[in-house]
Protein backbone atom coordinates (compact mmCIF):
# COMPACT_ATOMS: atom_id res chain seq x y z
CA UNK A 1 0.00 0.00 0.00
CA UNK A 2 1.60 3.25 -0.66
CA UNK A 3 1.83 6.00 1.54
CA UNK A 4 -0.81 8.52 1.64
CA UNK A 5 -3.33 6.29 0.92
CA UNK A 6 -4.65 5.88 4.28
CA UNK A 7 -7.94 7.43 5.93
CA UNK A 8 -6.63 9.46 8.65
CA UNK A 9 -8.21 7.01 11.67
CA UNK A 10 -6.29 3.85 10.24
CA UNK A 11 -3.37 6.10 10.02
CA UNK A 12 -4.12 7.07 13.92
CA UNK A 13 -4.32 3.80 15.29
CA UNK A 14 -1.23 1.92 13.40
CA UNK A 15 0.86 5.17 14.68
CA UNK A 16 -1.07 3.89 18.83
CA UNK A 17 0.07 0.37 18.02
CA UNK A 18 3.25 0.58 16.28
CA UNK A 19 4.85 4.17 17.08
CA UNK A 20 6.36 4.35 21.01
CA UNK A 21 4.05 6.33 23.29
CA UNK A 22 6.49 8.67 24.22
CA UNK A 23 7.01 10.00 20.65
CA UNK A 24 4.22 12.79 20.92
CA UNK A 25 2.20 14.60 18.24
CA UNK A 26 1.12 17.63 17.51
CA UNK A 27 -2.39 18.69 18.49
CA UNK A 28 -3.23 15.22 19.69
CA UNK A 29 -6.98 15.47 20.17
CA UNK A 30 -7.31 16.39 17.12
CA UNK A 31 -4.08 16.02 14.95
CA UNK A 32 -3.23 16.88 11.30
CA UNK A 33 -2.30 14.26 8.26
CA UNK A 34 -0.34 16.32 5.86
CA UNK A 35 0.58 14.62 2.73
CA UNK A 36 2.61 16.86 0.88
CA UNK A 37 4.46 20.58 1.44
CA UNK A 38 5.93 23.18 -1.17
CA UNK A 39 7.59 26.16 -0.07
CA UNK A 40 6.10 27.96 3.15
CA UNK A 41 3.06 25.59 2.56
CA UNK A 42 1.55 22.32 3.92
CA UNK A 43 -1.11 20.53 2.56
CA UNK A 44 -3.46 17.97 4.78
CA UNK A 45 -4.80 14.79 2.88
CA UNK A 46 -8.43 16.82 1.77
CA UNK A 47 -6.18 19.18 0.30
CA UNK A 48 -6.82 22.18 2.86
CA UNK A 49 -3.18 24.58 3.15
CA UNK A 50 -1.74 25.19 5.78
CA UNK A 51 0.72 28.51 6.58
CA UNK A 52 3.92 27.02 7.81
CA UNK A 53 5.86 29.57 11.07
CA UNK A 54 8.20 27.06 12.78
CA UNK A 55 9.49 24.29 10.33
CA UNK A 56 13.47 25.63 10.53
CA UNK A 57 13.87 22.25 9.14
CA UNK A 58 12.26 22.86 5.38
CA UNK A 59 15.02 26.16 5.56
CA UNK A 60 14.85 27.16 1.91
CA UNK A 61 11.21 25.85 1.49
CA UNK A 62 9.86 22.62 1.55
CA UNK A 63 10.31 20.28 -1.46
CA UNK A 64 12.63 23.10 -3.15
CA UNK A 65 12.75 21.92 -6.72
CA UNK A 66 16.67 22.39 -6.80
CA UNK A 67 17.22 20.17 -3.22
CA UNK A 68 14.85 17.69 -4.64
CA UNK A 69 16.86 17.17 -8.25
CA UNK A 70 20.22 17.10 -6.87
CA UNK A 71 19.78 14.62 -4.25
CA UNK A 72 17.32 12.28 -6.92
CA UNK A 73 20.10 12.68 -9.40
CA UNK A 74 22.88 11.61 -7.08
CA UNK A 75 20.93 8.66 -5.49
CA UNK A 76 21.02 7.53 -9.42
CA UNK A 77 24.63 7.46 -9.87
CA UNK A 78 26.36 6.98 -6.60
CA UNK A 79 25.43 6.74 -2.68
CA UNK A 80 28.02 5.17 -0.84
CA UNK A 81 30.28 5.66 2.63
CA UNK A 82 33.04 8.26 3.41
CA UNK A 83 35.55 5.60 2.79
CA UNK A 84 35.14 5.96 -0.75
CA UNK A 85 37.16 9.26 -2.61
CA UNK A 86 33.90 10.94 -3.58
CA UNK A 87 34.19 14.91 -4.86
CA UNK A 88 30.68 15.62 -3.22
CA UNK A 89 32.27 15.30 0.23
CA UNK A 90 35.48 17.91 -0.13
CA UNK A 91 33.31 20.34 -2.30
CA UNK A 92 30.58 20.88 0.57
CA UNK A 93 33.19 20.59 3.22
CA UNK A 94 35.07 23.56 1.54
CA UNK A 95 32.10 25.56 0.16
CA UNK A 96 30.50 25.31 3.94
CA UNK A 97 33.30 26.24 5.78
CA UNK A 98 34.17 29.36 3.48
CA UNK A 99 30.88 30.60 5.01
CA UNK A 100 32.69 30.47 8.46
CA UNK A 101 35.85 31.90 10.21
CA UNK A 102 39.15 30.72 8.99
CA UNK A 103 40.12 29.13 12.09
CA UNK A 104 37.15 26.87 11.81
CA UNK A 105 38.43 24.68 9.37
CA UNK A 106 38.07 20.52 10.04
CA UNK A 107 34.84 19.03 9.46
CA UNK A 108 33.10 16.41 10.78
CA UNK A 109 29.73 14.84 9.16
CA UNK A 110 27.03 12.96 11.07
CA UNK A 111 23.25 12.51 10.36
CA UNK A 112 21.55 14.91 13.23
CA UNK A 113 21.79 17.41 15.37
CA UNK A 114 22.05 15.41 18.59
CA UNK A 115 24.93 13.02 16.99
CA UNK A 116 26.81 16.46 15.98
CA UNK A 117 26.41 17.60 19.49
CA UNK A 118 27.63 14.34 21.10
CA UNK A 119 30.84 14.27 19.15
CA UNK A 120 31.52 17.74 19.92
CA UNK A 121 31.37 17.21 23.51
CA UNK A 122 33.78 13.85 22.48
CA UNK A 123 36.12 16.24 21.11
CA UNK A 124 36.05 19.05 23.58
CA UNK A 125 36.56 16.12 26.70
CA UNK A 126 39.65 14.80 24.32
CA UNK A 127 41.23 18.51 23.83
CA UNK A 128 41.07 19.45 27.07
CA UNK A 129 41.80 16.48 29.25
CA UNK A 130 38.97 17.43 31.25
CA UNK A 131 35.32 16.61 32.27
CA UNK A 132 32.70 19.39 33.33
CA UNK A 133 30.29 20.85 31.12
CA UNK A 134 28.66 24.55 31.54
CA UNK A 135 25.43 24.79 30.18
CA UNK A 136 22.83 27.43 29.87
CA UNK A 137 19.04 27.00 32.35
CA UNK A 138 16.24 25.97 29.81
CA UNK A 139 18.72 24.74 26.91
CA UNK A 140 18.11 21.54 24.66
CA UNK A 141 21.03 20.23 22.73
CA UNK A 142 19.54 16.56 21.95
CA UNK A 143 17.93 13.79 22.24
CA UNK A 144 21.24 11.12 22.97
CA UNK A 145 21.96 10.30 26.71
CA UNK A 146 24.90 12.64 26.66
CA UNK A 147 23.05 15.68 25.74
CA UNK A 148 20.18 15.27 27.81
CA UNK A 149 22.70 15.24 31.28
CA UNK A 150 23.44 18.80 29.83
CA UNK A 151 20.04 19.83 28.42
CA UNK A 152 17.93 21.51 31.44
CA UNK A 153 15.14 21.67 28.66
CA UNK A 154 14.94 17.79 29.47
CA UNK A 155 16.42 17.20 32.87
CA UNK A 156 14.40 19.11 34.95
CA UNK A 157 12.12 16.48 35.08
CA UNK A 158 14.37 14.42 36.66
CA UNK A 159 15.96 14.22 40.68
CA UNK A 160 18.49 15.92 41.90
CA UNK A 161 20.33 12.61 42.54
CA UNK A 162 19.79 11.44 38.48
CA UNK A 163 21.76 14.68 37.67
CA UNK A 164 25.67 14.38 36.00
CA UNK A 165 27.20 15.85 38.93
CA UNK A 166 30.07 17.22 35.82
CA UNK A 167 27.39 19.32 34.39
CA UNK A 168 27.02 22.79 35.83
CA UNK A 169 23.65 25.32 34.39
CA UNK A 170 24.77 29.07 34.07
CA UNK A 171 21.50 31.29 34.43
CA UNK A 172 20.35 32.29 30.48
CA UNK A 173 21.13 35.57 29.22
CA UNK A 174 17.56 36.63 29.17
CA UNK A 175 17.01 40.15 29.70
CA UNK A 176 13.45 40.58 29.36
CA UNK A 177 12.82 37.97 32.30
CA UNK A 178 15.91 36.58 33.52
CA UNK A 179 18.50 37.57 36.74
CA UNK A 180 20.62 40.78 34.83
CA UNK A 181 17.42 42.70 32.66
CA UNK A 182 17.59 45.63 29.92
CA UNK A 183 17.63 47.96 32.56
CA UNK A 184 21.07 46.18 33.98
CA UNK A 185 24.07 48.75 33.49
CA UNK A 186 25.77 45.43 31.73
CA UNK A 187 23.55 42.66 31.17
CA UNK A 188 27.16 41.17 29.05
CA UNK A 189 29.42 41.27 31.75
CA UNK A 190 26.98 40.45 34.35
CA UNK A 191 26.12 36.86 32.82
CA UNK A 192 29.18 36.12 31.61
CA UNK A 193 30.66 36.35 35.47
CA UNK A 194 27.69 33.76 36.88
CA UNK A 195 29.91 31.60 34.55
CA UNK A 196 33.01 32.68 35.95
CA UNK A 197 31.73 31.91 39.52
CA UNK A 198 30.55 28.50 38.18
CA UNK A 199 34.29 27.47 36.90
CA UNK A 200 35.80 29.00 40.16
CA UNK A 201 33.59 27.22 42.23
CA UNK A 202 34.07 23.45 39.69
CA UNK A 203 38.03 24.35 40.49
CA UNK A 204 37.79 24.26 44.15
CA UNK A 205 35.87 21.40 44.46
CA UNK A 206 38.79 19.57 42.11
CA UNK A 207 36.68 19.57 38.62
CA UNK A 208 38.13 21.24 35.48
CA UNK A 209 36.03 22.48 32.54
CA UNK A 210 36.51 20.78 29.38
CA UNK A 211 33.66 22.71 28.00
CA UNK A 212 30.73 25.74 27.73
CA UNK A 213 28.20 25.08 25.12
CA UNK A 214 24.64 27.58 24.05
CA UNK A 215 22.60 27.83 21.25
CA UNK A 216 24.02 31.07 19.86
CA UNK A 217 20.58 32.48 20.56
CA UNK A 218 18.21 30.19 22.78
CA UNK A 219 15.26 28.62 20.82
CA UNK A 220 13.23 26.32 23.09
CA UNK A 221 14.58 28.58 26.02
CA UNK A 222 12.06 30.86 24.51
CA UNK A 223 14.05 32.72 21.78
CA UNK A 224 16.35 34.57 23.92
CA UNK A 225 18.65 36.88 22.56
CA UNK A 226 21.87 37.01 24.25
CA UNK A 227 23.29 40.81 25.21
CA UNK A 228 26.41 41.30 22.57
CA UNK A 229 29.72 41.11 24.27
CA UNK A 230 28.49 37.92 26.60
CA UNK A 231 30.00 35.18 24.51
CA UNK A 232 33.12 36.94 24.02
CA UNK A 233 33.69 37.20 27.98
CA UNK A 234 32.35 33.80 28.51
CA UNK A 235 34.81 32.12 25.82
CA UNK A 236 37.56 34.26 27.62
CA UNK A 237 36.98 32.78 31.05
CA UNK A 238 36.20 29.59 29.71
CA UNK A 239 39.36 29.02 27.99
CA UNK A 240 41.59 30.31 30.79
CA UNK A 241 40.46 27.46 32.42
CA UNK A 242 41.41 25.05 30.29
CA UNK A 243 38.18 24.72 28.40
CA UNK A 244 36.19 25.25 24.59
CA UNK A 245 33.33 27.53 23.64
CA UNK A 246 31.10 24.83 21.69
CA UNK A 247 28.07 27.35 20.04
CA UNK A 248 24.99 24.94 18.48
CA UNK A 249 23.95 26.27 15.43
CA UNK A 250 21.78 24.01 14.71
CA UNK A 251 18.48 25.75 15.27
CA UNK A 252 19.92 29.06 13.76
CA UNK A 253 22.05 28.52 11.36
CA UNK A 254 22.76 29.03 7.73
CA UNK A 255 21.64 32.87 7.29
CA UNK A 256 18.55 32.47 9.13
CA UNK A 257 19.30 35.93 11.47
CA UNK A 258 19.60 37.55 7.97
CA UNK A 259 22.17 39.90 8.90
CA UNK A 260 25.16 37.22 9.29
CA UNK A 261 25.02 33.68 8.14
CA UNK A 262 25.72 32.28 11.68
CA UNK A 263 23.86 33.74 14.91
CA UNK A 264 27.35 33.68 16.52
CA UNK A 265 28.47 36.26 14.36
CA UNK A 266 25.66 38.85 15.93
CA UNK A 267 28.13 38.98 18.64
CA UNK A 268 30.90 40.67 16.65
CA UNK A 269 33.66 40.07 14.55
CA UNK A 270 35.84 39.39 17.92
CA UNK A 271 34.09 36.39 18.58
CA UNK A 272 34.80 32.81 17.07
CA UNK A 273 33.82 29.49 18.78
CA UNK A 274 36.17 26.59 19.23
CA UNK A 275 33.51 24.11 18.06
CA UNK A 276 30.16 25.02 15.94
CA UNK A 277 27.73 22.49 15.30
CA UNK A 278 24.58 22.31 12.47
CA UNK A 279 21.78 20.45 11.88
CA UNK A 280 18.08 20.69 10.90
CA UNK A 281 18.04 23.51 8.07
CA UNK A 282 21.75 22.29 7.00
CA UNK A 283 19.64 19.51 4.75
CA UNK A 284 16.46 20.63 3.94
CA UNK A 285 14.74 17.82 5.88
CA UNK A 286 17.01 15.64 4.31
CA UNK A 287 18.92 14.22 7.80
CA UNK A 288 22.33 15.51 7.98
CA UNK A 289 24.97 17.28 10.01
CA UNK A 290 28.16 18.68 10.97
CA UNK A 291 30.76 19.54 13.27
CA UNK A 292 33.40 22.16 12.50
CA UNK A 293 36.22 22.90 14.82
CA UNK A 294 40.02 24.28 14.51
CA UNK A 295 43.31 22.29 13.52
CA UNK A 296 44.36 21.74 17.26
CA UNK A 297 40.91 20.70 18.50
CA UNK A 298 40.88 17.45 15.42
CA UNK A 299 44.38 16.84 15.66
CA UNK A 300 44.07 16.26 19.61
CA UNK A 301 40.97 14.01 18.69
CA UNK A 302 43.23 11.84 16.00
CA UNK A 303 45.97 11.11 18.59
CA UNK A 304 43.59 9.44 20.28
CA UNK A 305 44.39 6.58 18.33
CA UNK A 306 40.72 5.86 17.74
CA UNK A 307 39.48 6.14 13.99
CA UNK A 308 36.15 7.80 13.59
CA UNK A 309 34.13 6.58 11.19
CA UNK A 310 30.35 7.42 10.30
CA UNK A 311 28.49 5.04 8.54
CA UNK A 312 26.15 7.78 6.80
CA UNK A 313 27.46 10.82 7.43
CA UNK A 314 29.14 12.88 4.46
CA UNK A 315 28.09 10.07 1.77
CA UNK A 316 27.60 11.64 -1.53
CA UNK A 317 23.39 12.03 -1.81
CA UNK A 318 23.59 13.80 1.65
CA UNK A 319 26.40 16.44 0.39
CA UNK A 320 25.04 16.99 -3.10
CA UNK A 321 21.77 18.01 -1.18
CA UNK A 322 24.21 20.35 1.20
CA UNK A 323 25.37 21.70 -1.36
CA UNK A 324 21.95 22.22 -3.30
CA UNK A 325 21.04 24.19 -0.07
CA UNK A 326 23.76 26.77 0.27
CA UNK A 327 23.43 27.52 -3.94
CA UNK A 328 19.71 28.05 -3.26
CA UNK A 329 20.29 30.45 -0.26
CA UNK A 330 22.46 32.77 -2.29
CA UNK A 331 20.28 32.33 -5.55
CA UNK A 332 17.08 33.10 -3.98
CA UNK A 333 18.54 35.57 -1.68
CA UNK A 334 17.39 34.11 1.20
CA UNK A 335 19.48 35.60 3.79
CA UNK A 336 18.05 38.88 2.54
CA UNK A 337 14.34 37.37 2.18
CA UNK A 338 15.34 37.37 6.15
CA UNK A 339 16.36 40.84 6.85
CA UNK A 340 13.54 42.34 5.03
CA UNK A 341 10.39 40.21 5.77
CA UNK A 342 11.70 39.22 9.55
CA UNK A 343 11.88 43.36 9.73
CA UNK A 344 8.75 43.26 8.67
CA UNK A 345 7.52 40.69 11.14
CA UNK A 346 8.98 42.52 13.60
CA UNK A 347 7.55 46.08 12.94
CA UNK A 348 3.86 44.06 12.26
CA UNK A 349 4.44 42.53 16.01
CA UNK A 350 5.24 46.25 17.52
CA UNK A 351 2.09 47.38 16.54
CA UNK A 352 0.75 44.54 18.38
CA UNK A 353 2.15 45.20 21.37
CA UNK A 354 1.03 48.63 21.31
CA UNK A 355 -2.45 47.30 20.80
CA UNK A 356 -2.43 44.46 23.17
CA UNK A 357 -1.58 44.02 27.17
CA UNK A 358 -1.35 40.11 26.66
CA UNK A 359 2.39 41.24 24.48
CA UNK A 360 5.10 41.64 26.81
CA UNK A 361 7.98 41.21 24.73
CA UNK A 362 9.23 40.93 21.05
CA UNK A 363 12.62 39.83 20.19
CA UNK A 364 14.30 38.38 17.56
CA UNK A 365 16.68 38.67 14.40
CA UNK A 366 15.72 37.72 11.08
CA UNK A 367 13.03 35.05 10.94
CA UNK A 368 13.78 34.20 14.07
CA UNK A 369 11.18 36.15 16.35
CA UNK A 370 10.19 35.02 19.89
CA UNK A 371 6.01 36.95 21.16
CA UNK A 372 6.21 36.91 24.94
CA UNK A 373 3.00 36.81 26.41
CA UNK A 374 2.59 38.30 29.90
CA UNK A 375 -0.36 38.73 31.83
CA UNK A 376 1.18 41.70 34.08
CA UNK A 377 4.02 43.77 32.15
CA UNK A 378 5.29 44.88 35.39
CA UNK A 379 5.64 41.35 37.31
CA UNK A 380 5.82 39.72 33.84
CA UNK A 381 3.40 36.99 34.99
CA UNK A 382 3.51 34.02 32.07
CA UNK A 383 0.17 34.25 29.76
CA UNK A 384 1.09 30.10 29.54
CA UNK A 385 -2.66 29.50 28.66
CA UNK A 386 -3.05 32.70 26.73
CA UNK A 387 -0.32 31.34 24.20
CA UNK A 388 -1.27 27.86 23.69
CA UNK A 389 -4.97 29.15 23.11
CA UNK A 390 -3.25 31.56 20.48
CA UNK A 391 -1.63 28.58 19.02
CA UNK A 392 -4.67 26.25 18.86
CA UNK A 393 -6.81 28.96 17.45
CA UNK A 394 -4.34 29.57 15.00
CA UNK A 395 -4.11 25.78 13.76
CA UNK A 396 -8.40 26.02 13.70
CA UNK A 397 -7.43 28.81 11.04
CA UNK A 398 -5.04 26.92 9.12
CA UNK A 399 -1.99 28.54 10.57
CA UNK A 400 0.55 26.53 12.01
CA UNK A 401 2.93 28.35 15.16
CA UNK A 402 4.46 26.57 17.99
CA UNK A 403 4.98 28.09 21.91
CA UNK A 404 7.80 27.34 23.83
CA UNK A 405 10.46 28.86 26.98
CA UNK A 406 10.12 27.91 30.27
CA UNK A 407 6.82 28.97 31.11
CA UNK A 408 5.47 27.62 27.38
CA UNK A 409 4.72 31.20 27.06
CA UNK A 410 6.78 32.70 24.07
CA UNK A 411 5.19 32.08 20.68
CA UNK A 412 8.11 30.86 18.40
CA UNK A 413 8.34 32.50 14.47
CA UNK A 414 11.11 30.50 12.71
CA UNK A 415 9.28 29.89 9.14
CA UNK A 416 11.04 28.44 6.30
CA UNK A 417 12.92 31.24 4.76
CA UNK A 418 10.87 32.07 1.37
CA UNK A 419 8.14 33.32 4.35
CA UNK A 420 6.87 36.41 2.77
CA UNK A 421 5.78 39.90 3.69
CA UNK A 422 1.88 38.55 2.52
CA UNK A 423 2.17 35.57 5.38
CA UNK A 424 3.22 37.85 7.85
CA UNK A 425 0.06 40.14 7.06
CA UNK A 426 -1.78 36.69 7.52
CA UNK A 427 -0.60 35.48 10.10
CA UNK A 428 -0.49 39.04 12.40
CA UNK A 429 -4.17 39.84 11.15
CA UNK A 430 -5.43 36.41 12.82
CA UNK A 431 -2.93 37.05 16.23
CA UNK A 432 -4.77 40.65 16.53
CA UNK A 433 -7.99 38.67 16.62
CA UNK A 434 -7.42 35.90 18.91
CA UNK A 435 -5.53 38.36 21.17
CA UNK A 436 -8.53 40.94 21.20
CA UNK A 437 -11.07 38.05 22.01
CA UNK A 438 -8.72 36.85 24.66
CA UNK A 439 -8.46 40.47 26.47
CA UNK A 440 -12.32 40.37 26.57
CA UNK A 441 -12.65 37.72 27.58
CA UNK A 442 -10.03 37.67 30.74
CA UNK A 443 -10.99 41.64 31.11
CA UNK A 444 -7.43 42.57 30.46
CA UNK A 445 -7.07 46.36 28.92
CA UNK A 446 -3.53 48.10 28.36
CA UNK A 447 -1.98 50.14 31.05
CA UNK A 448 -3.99 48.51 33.27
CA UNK A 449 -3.57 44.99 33.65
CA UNK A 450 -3.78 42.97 37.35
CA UNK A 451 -2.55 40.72 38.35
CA UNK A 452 -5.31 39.29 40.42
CA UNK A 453 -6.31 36.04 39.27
CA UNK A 454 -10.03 36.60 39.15
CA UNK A 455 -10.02 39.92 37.28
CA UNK A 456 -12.71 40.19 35.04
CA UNK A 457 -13.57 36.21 35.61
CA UNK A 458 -11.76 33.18 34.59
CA UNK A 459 -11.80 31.92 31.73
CA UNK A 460 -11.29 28.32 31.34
CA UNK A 461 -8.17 28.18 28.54
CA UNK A 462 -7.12 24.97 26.83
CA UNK A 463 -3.46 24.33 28.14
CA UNK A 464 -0.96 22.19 25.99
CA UNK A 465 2.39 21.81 24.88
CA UNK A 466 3.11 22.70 21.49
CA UNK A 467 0.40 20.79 20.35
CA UNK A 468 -0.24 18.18 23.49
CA UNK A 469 -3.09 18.74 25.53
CA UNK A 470 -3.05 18.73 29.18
CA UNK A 471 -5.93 18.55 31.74
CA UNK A 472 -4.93 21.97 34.08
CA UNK A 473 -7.71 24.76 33.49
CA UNK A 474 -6.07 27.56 34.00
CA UNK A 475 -2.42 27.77 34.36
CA UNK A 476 -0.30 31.04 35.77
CA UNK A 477 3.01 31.22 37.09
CA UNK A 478 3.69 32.81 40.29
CA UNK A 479 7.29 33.08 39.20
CA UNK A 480 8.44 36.76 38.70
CA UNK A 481 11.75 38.12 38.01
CA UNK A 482 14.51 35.40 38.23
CA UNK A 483 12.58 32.65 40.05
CA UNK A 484 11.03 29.82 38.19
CA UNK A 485 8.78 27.09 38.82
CA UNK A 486 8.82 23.65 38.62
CA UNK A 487 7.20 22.63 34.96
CA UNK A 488 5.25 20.03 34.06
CA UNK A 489 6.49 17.39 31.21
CA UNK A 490 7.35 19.72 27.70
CA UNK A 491 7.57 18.20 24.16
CA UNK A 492 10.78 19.03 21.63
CA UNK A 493 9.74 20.38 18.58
């Protein structure tokens, strides 16, 4: 039977039977079978579109015509392992890393973004001789045992006791919500030296730090933007202790800030990681990744002895589709699609906020944009309901978004890049709607919004998880400022 061919139920209860209950779904009491995808565009099996605002995955559109030829035409001729001398393989490896610093110069191919992770933490523990890990409060890195010990995104569900003692969480350089604000003389400075503290304090207890790894800007941490100068100070105390400054691309990557082809770069000239790693929009939804790291850092890993060796990664249908990707980012000036419609987005979303109490913040660069809901601008109480009933609303309208950060409160923007200055009209319009029924309803009016739980009545909200529906009425955080409380189960997307 070929796919696409079954009714939606059937299709529901072989995914019950056969597919692990764990692996979660989008909108699961009512979920969507899509079927096929072009550009910014899905398609459900009656044929009804849907308006695509997270899928950093699909990066320069799904099924791009280009992606699509070159890797059919190479699976024709050729698909075989790294082993083989293939021209695919050194043509993307050079082509990619002329996109980068000149010091970042080795390569390193794997299938995901969790496998690229994982080696880069194996190379960072070989460099350096040593063991801890600094990572950043609400970060994700992966899926693979090693990344979850140092992805808070995932851990804090778990004990103290079931936590790698070798992995230390710096606060995240959130300055909308977190410890060191806007208002902070230097926000920089003032998050980089929580770091400091952390190594000082891993020192005297005997530990040394082999590595500090972020997301160049935080996505499921709720598309935090950190302050420029932070990564710069942090890679400076990180190093004179013995350590590498690992940066994870792989949500952000490959011109999606517009301005600079890697979200590290936003930090300056001054700054360039020992490590970077890339994923999801690196192959189009075709699986594929890559580590990139200096001279010293691979030549430390070779005397190891130990040959590495990747079954998949690099093989020639997986780089001729690389390489597809990077010519169709310059040839349909992507990167500048980003500047001028996530500008755009950005300006549309202002307005918003000018409109609507429910907006507390909007951040972002390129088509990368992060909505921050608030129910109190002053005590920046989380609008957690608020933003998942924006996001299932949405979906009822044919628009697909995602929420996400620590309180599930931030709706997440990160479109495939051929998103257009038309979508955005779209997809604002329906937010102004859904956000002026939700302030009548809740009684919630500009300038004046309380913080007193029964203000203007409840309203019973439908609370899920990007998608996942949970039985909890009405859910607010009493966290303000830099606290933060304990969260219920969240689902990657």
């Amino acid at each position: 039977m070929s796919a696409g061919t079954l009714d939606k139920n059937t299709t529901i209860d072989l995914r019950k039977k056969h597919v692990g209950p764990s692996c979660k779904i989008f909108f699961s009491h009512d979920p969507i079978k899509i079927v096929r995808a072009k550009g910014q565009y899905m398609y459900d099996e009656k044929g009804q579109r849907y308006l695509d605002c997270i899928n950093n995955v699909a990066h320069v559109g799904h099924c791009h015509p280009d992606v699509v030829k070159a890797g059919a035409q190479q699976m024709e001729q050729l698909n075989t392992n790294s082993r083989f001398l293939h021209d695919n393989l050194v043509l993307y490896a050079q082509k990619l890393q002329a996109t980068l610093p000149s010091k970042l110069s080795v390569c390193y191919f794997v299938n995901s973004g969790s496998e690229a992770n994982d080696l880069a933490l194996r190379l960072a523990w070989q460099y350096t001789g040593h063991k801890d890990i600094i990572t950043l409060e609400n970060a994700y890195h992966g899926h693979v045992s090693s990344l979850i010990d140092i992805s808070p995104y995932k851990f804090h569900q778990l004990s103290d006791a079931e936590h790698n003692p070798s992995v230390h969480v710096a606060p995240s350089p959130d300055v909308y919500r977190g410890k060191y604000r806007a208002d902070h003389p230097d926000p920089a400075t003032a998050y980089a030296d929580e770091v400091k503290n952390i190594i000082e304090k891993v020192d005297k207890k005997g530990g040394k730090i082999a590595a500090f790894i972020a997301e160049s800007l935080q996505s499921c941490g709720g598309q935090v933007i950190p302050p420029v100068g932070y990564f710069q100070q942090v890679a400076k105390h990180v190093r004179e202790a013995g350590g590498v400054f690992i940066a994870d691309e792989v949500q952000v990557g490959f011109g999606r800030v517009g301005s600079h082809f890697w979200a590290f770069q936003l930090q300056g000239d001054d700054f360039v990681p020992d490590i970077v790693t890339m994923g999801k929009p690196i192959g189009n939804g075709h699986p594929m990744s890559c580590v990139v790291t200096t001279t010293e850092v691979a030549e430390a890993f070779m005397s190891t002895g130990m040959e590495y060796f990747n079954t998949f990664g690099g093989n020639p249908v997986s780089c001729a589709i690389g390489l597809a990707v990077l010519d169709v980012i310059v040839k349909d000036d992507l990167q500048g699609n980003a500047v001028r419609v996530g500008r755009y987005l950005v300006s549309q979303l202002e307005k918003q906020k000018e409109k609507h109490s429910l907006i507390g913040d909007i951040r972002g660069c390129g088509l990368f944009v992060g909505v921050e809901l608030v129910r109190d601008r002053v005590k920046l109480t989380p609008a957690a309901a608020e933003a998942q009933e924006v996001i299932y609303k949405l979906k009822e309208q044919h628009i697909l978004l995602s929420a996400d950060g620590p309180h599930r409160n931030v709706l997440k923007f990160k479109p495939p890049m051929c998103f257009s200055a038309e979508d955005v009209d779209e997809v604002v319009q329906k937010i102004d709607h859904i956000l002026t029924e939700l302030e009548d309803a809740l009684g919630l009016k500009l300038h004046s919004v309380s913080d007193k739980e029964n203000e203007g009545g409840k309203r019973k909200l439908l609370t899920e998880e990007n998608g996942h529906q949970r039985d909890a009425g009405f859910v607010q955080s009493r966290a303000h400022g830099p606290q933060h409380t304990k969260q219920g189960k969240r689902v990657k997307t």
